[in-house]
C-alpha atoms as a PDB file:
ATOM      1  CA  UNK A   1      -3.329   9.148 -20.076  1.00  0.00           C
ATOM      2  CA  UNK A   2      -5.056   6.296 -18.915  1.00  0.00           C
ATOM      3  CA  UNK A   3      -8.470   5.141 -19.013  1.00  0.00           C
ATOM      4  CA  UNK A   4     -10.799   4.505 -15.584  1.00  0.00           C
ATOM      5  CA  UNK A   5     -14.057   4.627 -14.967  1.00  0.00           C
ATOM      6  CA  UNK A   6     -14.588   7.801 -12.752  1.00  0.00           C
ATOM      7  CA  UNK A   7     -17.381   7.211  -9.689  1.00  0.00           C
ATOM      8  CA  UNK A   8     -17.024  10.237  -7.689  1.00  0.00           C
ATOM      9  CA  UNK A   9     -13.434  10.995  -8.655  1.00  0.00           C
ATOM     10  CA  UNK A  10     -11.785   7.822  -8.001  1.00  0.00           C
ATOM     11  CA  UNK A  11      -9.284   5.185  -9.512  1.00  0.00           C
ATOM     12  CA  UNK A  12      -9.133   0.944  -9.063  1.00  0.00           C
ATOM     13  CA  UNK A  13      -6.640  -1.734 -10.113  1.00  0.00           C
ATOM     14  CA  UNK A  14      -6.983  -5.617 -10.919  1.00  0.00           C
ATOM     15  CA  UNK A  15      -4.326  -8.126 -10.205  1.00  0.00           C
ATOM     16  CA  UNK A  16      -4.395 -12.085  -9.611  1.00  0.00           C
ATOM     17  CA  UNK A  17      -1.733 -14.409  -8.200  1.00  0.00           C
ATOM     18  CA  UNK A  18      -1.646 -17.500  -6.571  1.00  0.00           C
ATOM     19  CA  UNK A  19      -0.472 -17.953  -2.860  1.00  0.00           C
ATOM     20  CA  UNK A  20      -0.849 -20.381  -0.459  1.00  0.00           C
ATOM     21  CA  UNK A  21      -3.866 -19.898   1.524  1.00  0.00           C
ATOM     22  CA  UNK A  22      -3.667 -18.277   5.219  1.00  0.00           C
ATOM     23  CA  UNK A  23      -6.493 -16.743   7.355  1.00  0.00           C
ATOM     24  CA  UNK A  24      -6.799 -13.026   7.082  1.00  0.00           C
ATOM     25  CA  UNK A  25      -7.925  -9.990   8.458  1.00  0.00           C
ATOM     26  CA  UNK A  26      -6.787  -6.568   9.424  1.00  0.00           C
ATOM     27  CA  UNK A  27      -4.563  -8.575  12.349  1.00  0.00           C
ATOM     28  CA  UNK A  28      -0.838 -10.141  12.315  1.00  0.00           C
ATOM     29  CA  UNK A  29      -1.463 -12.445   8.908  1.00  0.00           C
ATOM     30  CA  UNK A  30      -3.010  -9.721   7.079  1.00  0.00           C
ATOM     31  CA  UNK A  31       0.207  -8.548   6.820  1.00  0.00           C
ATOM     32  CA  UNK A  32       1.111 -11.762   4.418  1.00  0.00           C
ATOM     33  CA  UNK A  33      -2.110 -10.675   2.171  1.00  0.00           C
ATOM     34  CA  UNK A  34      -0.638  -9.313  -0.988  1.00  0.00           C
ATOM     35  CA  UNK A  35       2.983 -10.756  -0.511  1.00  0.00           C
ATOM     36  CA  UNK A  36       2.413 -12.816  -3.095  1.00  0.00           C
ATOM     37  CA  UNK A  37       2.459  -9.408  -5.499  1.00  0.00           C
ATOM     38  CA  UNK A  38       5.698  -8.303  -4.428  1.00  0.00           C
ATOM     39  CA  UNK A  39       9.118  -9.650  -4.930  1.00  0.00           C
ATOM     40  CA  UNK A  40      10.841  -8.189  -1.787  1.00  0.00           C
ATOM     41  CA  UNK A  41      14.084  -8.771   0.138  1.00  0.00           C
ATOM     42  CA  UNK A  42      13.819  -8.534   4.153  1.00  0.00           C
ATOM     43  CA  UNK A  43      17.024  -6.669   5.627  1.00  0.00           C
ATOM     44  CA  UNK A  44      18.035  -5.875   9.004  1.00  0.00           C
ATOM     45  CA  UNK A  45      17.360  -2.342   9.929  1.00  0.00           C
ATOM     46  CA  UNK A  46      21.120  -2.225  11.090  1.00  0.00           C
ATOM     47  CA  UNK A  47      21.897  -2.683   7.166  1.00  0.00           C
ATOM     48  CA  UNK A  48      19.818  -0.167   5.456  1.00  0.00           C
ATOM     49  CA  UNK A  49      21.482   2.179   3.557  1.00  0.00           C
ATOM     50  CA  UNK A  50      22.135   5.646   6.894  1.00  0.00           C
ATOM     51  CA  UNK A  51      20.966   7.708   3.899  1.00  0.00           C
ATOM     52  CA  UNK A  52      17.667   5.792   3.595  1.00  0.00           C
ATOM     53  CA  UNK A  53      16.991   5.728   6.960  1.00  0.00           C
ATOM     54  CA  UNK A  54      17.963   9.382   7.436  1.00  0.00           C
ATOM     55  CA  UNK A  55      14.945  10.293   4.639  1.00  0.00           C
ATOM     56  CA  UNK A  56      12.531   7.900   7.117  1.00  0.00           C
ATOM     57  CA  UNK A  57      13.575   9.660   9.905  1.00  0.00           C
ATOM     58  CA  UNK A  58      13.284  13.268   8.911  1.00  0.00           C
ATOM     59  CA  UNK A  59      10.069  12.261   7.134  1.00  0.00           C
ATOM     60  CA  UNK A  60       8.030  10.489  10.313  1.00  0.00           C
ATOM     61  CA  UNK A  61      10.265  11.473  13.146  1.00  0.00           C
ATOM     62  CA  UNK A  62       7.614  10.266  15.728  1.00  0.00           C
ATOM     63  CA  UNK A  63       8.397   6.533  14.096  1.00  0.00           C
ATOM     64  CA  UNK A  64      10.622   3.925  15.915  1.00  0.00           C
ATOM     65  CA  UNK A  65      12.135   2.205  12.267  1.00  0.00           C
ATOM     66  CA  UNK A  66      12.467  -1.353  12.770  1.00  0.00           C
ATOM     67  CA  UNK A  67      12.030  -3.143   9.687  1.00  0.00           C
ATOM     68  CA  UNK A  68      12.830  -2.777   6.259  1.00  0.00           C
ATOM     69  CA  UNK A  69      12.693  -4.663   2.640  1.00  0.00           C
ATOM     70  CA  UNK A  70      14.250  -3.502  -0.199  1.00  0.00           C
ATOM     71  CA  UNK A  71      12.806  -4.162  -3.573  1.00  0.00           C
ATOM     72  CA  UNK A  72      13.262  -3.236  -7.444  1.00  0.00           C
ATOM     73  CA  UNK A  73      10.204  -1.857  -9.634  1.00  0.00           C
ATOM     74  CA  UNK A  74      10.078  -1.082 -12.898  1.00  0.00           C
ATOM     75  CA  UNK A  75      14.385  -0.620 -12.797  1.00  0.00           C
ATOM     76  CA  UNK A  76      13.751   1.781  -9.624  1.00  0.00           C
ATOM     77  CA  UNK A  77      14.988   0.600  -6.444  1.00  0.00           C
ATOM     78  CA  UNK A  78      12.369   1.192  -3.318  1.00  0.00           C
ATOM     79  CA  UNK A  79      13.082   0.160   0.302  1.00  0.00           C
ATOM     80  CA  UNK A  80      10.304   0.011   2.808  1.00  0.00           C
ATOM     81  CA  UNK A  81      11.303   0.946   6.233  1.00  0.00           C
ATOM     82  CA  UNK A  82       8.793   0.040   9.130  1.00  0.00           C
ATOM     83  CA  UNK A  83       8.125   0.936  12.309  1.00  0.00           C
ATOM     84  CA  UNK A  84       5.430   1.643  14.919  1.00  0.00           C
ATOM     85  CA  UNK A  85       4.340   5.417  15.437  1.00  0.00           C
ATOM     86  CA  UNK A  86       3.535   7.220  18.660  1.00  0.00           C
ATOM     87  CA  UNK A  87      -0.001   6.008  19.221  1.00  0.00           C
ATOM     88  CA  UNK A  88       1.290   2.655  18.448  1.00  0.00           C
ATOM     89  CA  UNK A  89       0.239   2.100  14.797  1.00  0.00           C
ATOM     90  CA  UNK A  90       2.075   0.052  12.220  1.00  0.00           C
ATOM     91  CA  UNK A  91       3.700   2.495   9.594  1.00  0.00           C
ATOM     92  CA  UNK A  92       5.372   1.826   6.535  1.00  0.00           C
ATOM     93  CA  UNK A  93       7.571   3.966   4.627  1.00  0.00           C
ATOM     94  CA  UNK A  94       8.345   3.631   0.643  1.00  0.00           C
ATOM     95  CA  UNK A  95      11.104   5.154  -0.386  1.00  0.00           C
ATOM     96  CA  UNK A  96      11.985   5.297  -3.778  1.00  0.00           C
ATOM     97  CA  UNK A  97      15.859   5.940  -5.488  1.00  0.00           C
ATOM     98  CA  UNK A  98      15.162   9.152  -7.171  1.00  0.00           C
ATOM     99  CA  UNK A  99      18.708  10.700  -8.898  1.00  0.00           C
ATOM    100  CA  UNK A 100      21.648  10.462  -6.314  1.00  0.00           C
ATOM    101  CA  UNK A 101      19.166  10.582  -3.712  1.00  0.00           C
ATOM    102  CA  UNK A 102      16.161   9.190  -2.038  1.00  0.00           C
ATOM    103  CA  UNK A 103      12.808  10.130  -1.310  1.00  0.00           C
ATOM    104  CA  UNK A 104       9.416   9.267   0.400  1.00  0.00           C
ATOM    105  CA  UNK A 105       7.052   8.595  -1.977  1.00  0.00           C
ATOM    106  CA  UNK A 106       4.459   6.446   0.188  1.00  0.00           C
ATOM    107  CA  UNK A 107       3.101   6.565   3.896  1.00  0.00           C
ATOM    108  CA  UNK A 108       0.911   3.136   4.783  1.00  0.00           C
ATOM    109  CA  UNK A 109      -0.873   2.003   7.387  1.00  0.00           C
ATOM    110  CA  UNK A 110      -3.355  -0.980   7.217  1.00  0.00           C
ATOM    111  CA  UNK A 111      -7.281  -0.011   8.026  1.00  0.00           C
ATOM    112  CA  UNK A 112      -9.873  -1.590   8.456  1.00  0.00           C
ATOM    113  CA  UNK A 113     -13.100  -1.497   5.877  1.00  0.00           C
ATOM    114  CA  UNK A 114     -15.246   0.525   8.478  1.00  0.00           C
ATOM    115  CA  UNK A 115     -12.098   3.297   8.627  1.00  0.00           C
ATOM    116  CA  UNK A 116     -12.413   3.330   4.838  1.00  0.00           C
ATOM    117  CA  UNK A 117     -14.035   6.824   3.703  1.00  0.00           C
ATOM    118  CA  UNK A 118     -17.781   5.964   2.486  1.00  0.00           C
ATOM    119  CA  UNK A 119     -17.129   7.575  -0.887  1.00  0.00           C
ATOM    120  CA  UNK A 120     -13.908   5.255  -1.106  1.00  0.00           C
ATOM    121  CA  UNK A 121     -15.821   1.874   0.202  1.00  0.00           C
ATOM    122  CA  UNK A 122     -18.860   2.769  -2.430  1.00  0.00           C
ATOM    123  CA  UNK A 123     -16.718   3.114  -5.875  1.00  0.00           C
ATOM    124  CA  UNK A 124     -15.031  -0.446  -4.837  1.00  0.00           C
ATOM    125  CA  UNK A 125     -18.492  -1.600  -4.133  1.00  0.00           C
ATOM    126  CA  UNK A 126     -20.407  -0.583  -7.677  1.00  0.00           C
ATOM    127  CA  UNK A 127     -16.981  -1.924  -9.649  1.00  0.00           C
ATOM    128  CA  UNK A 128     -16.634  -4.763  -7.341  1.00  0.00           C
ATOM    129  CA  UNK A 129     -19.882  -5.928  -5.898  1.00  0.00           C
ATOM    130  CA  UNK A 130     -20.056  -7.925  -2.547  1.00  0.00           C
ATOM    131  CA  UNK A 131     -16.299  -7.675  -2.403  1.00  0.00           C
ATOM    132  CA  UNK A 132     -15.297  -8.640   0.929  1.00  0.00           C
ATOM    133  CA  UNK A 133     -11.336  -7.249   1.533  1.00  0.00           C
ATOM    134  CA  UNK A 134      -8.728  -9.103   3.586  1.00  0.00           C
ATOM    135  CA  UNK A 135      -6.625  -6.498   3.972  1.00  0.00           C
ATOM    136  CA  UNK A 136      -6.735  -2.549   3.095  1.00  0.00           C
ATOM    137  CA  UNK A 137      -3.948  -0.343   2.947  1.00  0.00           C
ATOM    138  CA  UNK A 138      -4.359   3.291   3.027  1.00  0.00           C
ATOM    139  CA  UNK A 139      -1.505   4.608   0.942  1.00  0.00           C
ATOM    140  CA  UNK A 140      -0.493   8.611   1.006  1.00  0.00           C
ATOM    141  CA  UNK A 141       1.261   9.103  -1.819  1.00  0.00           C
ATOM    142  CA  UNK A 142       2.375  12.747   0.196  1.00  0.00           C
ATOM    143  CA  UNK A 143       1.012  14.920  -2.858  1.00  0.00           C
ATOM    144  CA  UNK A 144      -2.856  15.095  -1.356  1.00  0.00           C
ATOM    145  CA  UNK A 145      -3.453  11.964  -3.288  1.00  0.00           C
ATOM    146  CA  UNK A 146      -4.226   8.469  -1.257  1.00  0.00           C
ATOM    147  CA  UNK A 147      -4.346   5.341  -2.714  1.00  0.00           C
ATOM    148  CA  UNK A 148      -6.683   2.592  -1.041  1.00  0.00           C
ATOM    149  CA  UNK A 149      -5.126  -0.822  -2.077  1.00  0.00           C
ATOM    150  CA  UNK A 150      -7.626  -3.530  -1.420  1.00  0.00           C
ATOM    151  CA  UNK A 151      -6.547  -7.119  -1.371  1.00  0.00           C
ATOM    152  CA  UNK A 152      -8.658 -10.431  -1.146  1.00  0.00           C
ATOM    153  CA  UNK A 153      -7.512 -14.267  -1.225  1.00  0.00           C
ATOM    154  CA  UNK A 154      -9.631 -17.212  -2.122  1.00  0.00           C
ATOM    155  CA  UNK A 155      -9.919 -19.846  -1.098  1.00  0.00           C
ATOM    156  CA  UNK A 156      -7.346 -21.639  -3.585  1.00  0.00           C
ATOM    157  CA  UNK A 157      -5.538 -18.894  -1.770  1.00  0.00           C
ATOM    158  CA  UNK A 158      -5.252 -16.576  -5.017  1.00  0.00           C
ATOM    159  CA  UNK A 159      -4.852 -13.247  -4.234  1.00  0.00           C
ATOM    160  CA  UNK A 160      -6.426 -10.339  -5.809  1.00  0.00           C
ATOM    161  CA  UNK A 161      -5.722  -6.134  -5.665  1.00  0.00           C
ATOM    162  CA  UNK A 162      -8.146  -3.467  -6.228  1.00  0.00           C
ATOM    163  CA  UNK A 163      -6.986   0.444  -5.810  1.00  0.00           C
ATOM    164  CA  UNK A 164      -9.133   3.273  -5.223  1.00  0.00           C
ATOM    165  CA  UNK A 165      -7.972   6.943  -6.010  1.00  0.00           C
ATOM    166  CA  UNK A 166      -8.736   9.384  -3.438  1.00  0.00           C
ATOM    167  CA  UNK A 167      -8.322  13.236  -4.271  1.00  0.00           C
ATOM    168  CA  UNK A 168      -9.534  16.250  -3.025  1.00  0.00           C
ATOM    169  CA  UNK A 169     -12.657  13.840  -1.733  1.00  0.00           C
ATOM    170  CA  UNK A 170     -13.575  12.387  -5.140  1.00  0.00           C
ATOM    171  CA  UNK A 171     -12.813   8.685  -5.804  1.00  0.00           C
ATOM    172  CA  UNK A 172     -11.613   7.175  -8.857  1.00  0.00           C
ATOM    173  CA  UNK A 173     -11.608   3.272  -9.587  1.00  0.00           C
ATOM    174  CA  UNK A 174      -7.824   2.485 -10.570  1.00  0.00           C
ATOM    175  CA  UNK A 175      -8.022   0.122 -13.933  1.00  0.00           C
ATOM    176  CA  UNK A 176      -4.337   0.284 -13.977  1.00  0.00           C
ATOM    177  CA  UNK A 177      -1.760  -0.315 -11.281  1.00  0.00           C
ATOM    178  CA  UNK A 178      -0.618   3.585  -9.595  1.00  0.00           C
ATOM    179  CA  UNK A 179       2.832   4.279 -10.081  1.00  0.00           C
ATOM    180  CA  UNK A 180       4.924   6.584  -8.927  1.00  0.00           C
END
């Protein structure tokens, strides 16, 4: 079991890594924040796996799937599949090799910090003081549990993540990276 600091019922993780440095916010480049964390492949929605996109589809069937990345983790194999949702927000599905077969295991949208829940925004705040993110992503893990995955950039353009539990409306400081 691991250890975390528990502020409210909530959980936080720590990572560094350099990138090159690009102007952020919750807009187009925000997007880029936290790229540097990943090692992902792009692919053209016309070569994702029909099974894959069949799980996005049944999962989010108000989504219009355009884009999608495949990546490995840990020996699993995850694609993202993106798209844009009825009210025209950016969604992204993770789906995650699970047997024979796939499943969702993530729903994310980018927010902004004033869409951030105030119990959410305060454990960041009294682990991370004065921290001002670049880009949030709300994460629904599809269980009840959401992760908030804060990234920031310096200016040397390294980036850093911080994650914030949130279940049944207690918040929990991550010290370890969630994992599925």
């Amino acid at each position: 079991m691991r250890k975390s600091a528990i502020i409210a019922s909530s959980a936080l993780f720590v990572i560094s890594c350099s990138q090159s440095d690009k102007s952020t916010d919750n807009t187009e480049d925000a997007a880029e924040i936290g790229s540097s964390l990943a090692d992902k492949s792009e692919l053209d929605i016309s070569d994702l796996l029909p099974e894959v996109l069949a799980v996005a589809q049944e999962a989010r069937p108000d989504i219009n799937f355009t884009e999608a990345e495949k990546e490995l983790r840990n020996g699993v194999t995850y694609y993202d599949v993106g798209g844009i949702d009825e009210s025209g927000a950016e969604i992204e599905l993770d789906i995650m090799q699970d047997g024979d077969g796939w499943r969702v295991v993530e729903i994310q949208r980018d927010i902004s910090f004033d869409e951030t829940p105030d119990i959410v925004r305060a454990v960041l705040l009294e682990r991370v003081p004065g921290v001002s993110p670049d880009r949030i992503i709300e994460s629904d893990q599809t269980d009840g549990v959401i992760i908030y995955e804060f990234f920031t950039r310096s200016e040397a353009g390294n980036e850093t993540k911080y994650e914030v539990k949130l279940e049944n409306g207690e918040a929990e400081f991550l010290e370890e990276e969630w994992s599925h």
